[in-house]
PDB file of N, CA and C in Angstrom:
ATOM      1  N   UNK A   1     116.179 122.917 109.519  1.00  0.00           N
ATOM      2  CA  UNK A   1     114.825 123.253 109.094  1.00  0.00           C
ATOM      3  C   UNK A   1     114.560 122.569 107.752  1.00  0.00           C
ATOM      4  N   UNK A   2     113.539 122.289 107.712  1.00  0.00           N
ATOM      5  CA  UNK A   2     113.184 120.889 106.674  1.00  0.00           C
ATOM      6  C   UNK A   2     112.840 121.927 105.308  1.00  0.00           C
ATOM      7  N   UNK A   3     112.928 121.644 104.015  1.00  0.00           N
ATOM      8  CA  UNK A   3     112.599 122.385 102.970  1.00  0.00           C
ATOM      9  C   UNK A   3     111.063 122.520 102.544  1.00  0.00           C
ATOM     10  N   UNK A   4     110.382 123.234 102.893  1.00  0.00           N
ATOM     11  CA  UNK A   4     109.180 123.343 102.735  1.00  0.00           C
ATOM     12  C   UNK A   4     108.332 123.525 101.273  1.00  0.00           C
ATOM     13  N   UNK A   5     107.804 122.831 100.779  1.00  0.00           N
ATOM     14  CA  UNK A   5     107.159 123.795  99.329  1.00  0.00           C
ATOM     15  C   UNK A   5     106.444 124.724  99.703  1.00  0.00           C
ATOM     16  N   UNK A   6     106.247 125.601  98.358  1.00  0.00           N
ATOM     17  CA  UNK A   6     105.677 126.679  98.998  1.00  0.00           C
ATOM     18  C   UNK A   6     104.570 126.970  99.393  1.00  0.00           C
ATOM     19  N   UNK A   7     103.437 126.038  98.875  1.00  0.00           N
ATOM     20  CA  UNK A   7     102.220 125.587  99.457  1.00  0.00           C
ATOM     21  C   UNK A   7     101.946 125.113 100.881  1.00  0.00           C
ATOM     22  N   UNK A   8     103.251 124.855 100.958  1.00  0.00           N
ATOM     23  CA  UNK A   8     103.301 124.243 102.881  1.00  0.00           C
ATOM     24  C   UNK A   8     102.747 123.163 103.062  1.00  0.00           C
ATOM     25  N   UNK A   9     102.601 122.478 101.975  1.00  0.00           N
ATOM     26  CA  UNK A   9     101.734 120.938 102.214  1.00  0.00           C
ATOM     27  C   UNK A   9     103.080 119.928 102.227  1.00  0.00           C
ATOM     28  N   UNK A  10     104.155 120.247 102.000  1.00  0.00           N
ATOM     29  CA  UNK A  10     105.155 118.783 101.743  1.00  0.00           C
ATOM     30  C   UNK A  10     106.887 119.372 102.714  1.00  0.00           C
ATOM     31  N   UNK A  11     106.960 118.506 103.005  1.00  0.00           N
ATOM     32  CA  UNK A  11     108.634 118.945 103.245  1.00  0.00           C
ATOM     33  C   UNK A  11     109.272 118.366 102.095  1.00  0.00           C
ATOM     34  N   UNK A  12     110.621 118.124 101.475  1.00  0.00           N
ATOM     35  CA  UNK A  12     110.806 117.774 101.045  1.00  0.00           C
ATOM     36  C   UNK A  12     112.759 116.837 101.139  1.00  0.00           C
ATOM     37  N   UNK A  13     112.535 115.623 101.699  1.00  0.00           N
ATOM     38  CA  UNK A  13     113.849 114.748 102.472  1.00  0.00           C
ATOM     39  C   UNK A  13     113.855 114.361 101.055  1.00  0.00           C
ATOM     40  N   UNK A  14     115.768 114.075 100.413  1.00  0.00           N
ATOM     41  CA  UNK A  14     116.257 113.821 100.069  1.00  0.00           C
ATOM     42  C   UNK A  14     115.720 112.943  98.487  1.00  0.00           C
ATOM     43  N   UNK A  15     114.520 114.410  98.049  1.00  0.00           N
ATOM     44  CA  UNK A  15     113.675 114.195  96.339  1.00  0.00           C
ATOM     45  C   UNK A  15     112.700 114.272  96.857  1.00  0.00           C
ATOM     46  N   UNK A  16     112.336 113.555  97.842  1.00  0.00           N
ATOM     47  CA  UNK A  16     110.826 112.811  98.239  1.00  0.00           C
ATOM     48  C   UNK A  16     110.048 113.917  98.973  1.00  0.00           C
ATOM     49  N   UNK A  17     108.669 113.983  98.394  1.00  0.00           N
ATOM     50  CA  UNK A  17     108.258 115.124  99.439  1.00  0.00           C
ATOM     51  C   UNK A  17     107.086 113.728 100.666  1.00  0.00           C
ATOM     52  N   UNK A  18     107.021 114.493 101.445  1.00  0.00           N
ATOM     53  CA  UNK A  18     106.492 114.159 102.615  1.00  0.00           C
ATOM     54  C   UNK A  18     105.229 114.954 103.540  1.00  0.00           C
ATOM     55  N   UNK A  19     104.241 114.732 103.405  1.00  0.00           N
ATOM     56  CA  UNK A  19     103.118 115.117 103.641  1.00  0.00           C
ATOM     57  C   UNK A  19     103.493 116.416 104.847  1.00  0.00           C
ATOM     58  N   UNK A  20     103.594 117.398 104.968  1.00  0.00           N
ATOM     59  CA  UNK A  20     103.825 118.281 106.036  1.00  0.00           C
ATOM     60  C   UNK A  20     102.229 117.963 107.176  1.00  0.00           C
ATOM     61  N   UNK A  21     102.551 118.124 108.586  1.00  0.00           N
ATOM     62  CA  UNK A  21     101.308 118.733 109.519  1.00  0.00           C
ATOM     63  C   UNK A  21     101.059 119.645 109.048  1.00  0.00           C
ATOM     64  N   UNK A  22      99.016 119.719 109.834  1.00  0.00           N
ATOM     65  CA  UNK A  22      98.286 120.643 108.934  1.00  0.00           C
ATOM     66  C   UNK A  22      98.596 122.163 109.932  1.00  0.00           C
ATOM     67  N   UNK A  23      99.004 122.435 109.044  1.00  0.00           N
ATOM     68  CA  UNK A  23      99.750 124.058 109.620  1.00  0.00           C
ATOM     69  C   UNK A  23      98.150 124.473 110.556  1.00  0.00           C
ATOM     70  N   UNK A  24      97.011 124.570 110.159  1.00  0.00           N
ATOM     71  CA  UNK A  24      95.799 125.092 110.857  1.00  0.00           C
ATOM     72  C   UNK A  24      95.528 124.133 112.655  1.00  0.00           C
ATOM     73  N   UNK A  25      95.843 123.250 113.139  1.00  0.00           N
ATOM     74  CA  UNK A  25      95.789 123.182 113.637  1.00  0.00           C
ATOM     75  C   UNK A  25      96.274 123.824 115.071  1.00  0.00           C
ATOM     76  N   UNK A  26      95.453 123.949 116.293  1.00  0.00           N
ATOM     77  CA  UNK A  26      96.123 124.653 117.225  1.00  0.00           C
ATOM     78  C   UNK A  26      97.526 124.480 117.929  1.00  0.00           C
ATOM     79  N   UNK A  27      98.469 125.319 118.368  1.00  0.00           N
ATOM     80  CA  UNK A  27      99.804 125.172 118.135  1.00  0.00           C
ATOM     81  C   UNK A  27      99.587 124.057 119.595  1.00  0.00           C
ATOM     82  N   UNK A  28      98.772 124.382 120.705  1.00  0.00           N
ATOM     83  CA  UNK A  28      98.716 123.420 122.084  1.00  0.00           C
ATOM     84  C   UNK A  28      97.936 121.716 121.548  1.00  0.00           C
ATOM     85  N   UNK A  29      97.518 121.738 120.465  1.00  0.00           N
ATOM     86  CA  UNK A  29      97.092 120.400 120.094  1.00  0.00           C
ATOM     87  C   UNK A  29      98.238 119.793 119.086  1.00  0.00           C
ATOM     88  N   UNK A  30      98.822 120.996 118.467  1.00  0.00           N
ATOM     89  CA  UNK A  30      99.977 120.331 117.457  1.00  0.00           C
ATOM     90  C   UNK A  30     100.944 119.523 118.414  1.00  0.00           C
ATOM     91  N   UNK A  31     101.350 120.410 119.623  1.00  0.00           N
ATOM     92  CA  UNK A  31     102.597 120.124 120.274  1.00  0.00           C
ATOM     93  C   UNK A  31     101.909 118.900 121.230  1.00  0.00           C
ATOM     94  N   UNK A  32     100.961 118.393 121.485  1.00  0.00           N
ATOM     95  CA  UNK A  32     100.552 117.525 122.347  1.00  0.00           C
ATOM     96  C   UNK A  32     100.184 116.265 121.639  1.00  0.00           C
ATOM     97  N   UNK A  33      99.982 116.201 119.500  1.00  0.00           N
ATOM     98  CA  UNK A  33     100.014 115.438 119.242  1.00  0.00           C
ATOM     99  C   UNK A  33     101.589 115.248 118.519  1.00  0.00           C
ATOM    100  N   UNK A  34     102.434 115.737 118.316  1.00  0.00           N
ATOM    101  CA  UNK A  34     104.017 115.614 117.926  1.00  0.00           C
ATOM    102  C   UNK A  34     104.365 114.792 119.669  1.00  0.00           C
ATOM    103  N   UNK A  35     104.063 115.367 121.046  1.00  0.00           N
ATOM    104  CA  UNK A  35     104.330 114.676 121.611  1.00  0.00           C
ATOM    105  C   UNK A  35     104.267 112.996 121.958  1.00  0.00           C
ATOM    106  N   UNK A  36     102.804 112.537 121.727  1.00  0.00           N
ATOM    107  CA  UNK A  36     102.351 111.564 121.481  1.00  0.00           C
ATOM    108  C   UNK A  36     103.070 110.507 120.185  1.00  0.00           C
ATOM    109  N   UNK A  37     103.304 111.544 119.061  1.00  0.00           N
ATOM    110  CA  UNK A  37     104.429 110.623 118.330  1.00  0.00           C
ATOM    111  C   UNK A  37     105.858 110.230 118.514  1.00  0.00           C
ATOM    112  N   UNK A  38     106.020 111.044 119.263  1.00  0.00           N
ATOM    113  CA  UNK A  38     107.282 110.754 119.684  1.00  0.00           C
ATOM    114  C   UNK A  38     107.458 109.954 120.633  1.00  0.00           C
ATOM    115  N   UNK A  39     106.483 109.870 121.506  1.00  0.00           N
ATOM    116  CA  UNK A  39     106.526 108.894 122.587  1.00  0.00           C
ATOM    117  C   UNK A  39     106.529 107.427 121.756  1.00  0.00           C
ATOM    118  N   UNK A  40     105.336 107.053 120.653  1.00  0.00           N
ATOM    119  CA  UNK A  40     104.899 105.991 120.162  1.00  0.00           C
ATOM    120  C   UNK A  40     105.942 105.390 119.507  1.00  0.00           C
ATOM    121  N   UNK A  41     106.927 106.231 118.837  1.00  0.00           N
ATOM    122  CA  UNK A  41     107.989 105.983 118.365  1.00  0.00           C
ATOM    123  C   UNK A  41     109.261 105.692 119.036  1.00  0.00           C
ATOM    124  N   UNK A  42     109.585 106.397 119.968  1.00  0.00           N
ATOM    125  CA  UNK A  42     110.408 105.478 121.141  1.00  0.00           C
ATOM    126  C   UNK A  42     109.701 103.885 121.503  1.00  0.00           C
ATOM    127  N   UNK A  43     108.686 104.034 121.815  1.00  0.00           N
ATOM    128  CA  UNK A  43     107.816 102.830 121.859  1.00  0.00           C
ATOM    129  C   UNK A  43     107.974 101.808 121.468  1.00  0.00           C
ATOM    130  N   UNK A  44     108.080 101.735 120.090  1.00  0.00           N
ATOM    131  CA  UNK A  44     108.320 101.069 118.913  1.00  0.00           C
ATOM    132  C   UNK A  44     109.600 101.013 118.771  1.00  0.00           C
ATOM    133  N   UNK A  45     110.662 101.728 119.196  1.00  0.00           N
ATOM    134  CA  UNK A  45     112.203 101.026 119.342  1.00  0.00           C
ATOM    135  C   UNK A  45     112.059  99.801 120.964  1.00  0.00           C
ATOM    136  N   UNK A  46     111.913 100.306 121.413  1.00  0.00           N
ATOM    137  CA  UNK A  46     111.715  99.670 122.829  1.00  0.00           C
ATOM    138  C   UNK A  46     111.107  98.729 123.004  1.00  0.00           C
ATOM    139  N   UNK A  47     110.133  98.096 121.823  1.00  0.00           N
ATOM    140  CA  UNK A  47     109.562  96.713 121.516  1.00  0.00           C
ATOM    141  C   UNK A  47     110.422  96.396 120.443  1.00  0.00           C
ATOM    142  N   UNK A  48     110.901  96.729 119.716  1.00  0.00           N
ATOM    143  CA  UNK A  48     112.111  95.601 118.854  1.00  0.00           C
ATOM    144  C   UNK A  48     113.070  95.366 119.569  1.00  0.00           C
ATOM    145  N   UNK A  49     113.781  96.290 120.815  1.00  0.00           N
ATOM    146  CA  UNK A  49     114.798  95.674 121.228  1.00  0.00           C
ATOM    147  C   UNK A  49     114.062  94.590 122.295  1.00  0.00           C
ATOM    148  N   UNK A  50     112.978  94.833 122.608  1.00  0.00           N
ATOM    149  CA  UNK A  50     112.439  93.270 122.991  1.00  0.00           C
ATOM    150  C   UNK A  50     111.914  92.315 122.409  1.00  0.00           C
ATOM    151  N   UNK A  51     112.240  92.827 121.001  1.00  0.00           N
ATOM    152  CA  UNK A  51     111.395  91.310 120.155  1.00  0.00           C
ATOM    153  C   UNK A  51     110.056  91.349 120.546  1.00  0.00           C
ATOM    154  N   UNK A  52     109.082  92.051 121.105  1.00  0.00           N
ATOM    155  CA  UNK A  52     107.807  92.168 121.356  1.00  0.00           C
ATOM    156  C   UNK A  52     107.000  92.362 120.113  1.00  0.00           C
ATOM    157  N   UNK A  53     106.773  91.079 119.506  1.00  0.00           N
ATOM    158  CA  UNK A  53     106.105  91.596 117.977  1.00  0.00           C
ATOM    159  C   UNK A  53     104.406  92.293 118.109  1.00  0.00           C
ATOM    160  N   UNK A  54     104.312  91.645 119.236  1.00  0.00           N
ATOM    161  CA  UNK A  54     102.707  91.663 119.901  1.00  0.00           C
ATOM    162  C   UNK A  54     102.767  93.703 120.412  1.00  0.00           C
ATOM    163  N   UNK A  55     103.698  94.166 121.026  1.00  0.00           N
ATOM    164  CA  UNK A  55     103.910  95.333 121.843  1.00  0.00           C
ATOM    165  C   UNK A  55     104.206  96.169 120.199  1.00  0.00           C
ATOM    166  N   UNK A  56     104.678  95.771 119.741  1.00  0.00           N
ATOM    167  CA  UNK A  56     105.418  96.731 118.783  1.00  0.00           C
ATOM    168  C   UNK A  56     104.291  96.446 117.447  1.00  0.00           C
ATOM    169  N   UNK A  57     103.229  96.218 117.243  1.00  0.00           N
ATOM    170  CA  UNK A  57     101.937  95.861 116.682  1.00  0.00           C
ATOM    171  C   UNK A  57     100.807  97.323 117.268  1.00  0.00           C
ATOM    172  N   UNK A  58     101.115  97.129 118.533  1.00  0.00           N
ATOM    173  CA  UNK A  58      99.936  98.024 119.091  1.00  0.00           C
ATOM    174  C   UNK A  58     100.584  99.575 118.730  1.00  0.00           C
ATOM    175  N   UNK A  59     102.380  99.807 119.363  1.00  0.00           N
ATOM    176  CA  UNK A  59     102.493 100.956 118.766  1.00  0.00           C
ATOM    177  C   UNK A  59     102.724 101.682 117.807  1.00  0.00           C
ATOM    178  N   UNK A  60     102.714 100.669 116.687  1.00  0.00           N
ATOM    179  CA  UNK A  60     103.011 101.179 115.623  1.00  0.00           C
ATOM    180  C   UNK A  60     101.539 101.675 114.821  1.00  0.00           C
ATOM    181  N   UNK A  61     100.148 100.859 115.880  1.00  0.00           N
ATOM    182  CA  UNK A  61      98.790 101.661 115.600  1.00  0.00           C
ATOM    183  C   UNK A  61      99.111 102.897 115.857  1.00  0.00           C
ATOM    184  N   UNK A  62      99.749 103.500 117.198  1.00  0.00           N
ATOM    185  CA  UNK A  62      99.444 104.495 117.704  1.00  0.00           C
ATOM    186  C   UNK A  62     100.349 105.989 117.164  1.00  0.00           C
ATOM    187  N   UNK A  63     101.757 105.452 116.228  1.00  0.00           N
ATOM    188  CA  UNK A  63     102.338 106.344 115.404  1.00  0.00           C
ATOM    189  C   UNK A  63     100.757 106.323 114.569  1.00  0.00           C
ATOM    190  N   UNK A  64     100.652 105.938 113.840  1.00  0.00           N
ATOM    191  CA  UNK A  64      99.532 105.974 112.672  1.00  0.00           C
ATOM    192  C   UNK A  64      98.668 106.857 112.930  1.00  0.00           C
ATOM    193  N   UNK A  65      97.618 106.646 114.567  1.00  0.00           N
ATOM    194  CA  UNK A  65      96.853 107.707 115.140  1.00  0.00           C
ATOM    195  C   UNK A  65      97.371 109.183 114.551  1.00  0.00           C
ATOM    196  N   UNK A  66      98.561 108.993 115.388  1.00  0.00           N
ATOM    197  CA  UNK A  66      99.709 110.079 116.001  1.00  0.00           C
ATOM    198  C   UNK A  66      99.610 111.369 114.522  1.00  0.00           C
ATOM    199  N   UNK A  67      99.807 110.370 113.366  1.00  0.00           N
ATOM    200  CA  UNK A  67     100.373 110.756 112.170  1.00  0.00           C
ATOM    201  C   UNK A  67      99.141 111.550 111.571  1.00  0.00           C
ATOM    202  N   UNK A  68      97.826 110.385 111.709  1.00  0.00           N
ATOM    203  CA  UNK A  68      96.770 110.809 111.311  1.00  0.00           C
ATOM    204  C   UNK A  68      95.839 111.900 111.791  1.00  0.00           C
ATOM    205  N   UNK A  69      96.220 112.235 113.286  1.00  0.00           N
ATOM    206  CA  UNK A  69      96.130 113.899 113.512  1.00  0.00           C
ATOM    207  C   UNK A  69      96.613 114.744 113.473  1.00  0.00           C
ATOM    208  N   UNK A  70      97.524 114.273 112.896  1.00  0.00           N
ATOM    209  CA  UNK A  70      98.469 115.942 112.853  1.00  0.00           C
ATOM    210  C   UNK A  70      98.444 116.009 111.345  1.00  0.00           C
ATOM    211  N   UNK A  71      97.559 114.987 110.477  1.00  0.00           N
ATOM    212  CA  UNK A  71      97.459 115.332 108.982  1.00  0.00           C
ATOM    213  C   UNK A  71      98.455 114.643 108.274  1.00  0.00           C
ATOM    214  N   UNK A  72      99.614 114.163 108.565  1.00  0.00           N
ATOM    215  CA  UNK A  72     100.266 113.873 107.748  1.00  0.00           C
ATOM    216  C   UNK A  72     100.346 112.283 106.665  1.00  0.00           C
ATOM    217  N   UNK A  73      98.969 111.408 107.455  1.00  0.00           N
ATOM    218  CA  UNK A  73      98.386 110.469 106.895  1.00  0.00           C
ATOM    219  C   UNK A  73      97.119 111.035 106.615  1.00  0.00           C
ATOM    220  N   UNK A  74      96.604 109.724 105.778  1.00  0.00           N
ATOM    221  CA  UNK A  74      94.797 109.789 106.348  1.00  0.00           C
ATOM    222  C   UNK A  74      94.538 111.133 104.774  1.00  0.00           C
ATOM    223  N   UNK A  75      93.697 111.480 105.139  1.00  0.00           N
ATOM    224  CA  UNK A  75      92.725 112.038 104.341  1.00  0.00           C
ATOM    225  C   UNK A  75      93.686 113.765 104.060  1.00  0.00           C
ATOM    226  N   UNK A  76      93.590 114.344 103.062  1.00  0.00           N
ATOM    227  CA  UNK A  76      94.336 115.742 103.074  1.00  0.00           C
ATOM    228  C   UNK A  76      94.139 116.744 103.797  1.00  0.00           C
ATOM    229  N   UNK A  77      94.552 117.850 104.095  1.00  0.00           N
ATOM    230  CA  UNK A  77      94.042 119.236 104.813  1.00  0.00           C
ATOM    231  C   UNK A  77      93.765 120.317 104.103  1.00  0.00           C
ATOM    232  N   UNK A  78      94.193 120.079 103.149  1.00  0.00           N
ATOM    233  CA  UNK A  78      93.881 121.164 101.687  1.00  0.00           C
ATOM    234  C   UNK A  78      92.375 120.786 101.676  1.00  0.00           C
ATOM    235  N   UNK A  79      91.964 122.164 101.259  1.00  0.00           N
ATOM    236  CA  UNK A  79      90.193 121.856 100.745  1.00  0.00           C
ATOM    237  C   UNK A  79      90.225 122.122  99.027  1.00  0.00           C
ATOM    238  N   UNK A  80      91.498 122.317  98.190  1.00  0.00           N
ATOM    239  CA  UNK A  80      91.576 122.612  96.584  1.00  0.00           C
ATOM    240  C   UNK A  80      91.368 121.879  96.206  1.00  0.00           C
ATOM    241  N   UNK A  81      91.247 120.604  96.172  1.00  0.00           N
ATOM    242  CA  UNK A  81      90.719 119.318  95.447  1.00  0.00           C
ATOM    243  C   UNK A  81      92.155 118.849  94.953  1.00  0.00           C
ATOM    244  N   UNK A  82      93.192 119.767  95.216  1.00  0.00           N
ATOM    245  CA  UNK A  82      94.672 119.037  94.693  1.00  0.00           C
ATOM    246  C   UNK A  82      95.016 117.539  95.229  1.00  0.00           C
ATOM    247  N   UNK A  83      95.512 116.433  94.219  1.00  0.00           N
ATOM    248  CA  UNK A  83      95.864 115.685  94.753  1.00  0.00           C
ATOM    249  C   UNK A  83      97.359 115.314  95.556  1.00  0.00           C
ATOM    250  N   UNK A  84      96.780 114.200  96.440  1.00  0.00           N
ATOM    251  CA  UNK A  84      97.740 113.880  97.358  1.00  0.00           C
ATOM    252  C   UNK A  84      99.099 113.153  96.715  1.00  0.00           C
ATOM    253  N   UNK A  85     100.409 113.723  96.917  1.00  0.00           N
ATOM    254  CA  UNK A  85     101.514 113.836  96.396  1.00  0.00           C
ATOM    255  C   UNK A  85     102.591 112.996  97.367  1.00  0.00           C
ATOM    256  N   UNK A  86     101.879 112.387  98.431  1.00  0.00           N
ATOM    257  CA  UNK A  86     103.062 112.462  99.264  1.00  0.00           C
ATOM    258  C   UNK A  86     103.894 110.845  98.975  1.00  0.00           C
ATOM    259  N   UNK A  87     104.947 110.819  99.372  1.00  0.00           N
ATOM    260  CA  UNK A  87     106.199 109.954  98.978  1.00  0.00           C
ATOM    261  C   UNK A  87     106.733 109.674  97.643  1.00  0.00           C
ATOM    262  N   UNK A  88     105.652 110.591  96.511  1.00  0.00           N
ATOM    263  CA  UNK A  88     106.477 110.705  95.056  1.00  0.00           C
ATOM    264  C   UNK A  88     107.766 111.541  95.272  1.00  0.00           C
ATOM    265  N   UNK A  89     108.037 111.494  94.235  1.00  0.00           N
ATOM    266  CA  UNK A  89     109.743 112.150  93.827  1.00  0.00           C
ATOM    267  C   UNK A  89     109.755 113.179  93.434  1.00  0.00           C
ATOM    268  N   UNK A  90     109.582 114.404  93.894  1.00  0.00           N
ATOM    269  CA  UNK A  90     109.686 116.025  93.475  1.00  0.00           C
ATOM    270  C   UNK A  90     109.486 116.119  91.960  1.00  0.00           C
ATOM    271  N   UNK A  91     110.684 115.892  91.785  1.00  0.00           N
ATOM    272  CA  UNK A  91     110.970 115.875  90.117  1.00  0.00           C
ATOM    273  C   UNK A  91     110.181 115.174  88.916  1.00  0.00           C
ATOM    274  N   UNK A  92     109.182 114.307  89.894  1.00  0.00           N
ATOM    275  CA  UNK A  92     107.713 113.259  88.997  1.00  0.00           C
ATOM    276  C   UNK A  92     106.651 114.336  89.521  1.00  0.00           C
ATOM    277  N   UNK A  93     106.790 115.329  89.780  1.00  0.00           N
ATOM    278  CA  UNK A  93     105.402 116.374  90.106  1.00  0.00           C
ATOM    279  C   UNK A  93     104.829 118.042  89.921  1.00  0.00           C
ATOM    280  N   UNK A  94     104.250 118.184  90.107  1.00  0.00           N
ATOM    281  CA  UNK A  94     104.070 119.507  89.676  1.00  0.00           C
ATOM    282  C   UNK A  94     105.114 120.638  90.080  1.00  0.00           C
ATOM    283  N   UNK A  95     105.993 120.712  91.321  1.00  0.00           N
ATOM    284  CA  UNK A  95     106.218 120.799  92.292  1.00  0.00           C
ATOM    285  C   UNK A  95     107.996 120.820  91.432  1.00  0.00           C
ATOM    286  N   UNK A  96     108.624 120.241  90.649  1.00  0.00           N
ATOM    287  CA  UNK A  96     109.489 119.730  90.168  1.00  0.00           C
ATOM    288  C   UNK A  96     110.549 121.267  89.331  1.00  0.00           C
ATOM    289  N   UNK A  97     109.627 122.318  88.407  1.00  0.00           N
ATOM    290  CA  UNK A  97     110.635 123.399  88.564  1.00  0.00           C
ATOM    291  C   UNK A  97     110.537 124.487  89.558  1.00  0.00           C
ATOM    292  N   UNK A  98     109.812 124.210  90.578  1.00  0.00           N
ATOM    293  CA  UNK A  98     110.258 124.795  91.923  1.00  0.00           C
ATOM    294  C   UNK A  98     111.436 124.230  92.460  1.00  0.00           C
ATOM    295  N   UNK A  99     111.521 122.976  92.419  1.00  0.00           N
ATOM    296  CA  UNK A  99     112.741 122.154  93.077  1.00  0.00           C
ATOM    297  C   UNK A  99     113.936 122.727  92.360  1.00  0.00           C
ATOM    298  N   UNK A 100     114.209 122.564  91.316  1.00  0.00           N
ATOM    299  CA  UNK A 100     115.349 122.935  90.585  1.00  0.00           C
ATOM    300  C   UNK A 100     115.609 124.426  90.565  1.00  0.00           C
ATOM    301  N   UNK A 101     115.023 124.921  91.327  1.00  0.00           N
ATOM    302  CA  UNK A 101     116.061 126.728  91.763  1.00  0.00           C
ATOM    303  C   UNK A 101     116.029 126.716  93.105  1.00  0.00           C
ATOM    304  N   UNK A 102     115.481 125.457  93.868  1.00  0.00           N
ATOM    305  CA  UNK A 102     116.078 125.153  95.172  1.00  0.00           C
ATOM    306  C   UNK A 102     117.513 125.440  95.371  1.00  0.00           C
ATOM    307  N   UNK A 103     117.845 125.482  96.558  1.00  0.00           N
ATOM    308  CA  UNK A 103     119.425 124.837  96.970  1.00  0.00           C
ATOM    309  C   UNK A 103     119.616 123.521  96.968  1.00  0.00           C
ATOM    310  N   UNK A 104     118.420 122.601  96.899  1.00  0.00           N
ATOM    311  CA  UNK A 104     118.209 121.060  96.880  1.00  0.00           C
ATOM    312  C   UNK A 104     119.114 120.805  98.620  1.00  0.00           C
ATOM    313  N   UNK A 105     118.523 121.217  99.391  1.00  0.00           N
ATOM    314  CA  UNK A 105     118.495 121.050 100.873  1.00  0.00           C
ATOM    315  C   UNK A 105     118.165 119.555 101.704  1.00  0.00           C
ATOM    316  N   UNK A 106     116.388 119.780 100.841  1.00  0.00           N
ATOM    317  CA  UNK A 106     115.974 118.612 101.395  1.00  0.00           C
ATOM    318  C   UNK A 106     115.952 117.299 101.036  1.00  0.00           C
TER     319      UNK A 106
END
């Protein structure tokens, strides 16, 4: 289970936080667009092992889609006017003495 802040907007892999999905979305549209990424992303292995630069172009649009409905690109899901944090370094953010009484997990 990924380390969540407590705002629920970021996971947080190894310093870096990472835009979390927008928790409000419906759980039958969450799981049907996580499906869709996952497909796009096999996808996208399955055109490098063919050298398909042309194939692996189109799906790497369709992670992006993928990403961009479930929130974790694209525009925020927060309506606080907080800004967007994602791929800084925990410890460069507001977010930073929450981290440090972590277990540092993520």
């Amino acid at each position: 289970m990924p380390l969540f802040t407590p705002d629920g907007r970021y996971i947080v892999v190894r310093g870096r936080l990472w835009r979390a999905a927008n928790p409000n979305l419906p759980e039958e549209e969450r799981q049907r667009l996580v499906q869709a990424l996952m497909d796009a992303r096999r996808a996208v292995n399955a055109a490098r092992a063919e050298e398909n630069s042309e194939a692996e172009d189109a799906v790497h649009q369709a992670v992006d889609a993928a990403k961009n409905a479930l929130g974790e690109r694209g525009p925020v899901w927060w309506t606080d006017g907080a800004p967007d944090l994602n791929r800084k370094m925990v410890w460069n953010t507001p977010y930073a003495d929450w981290y440090d009484t972590e277990d540092q997990r993520g």
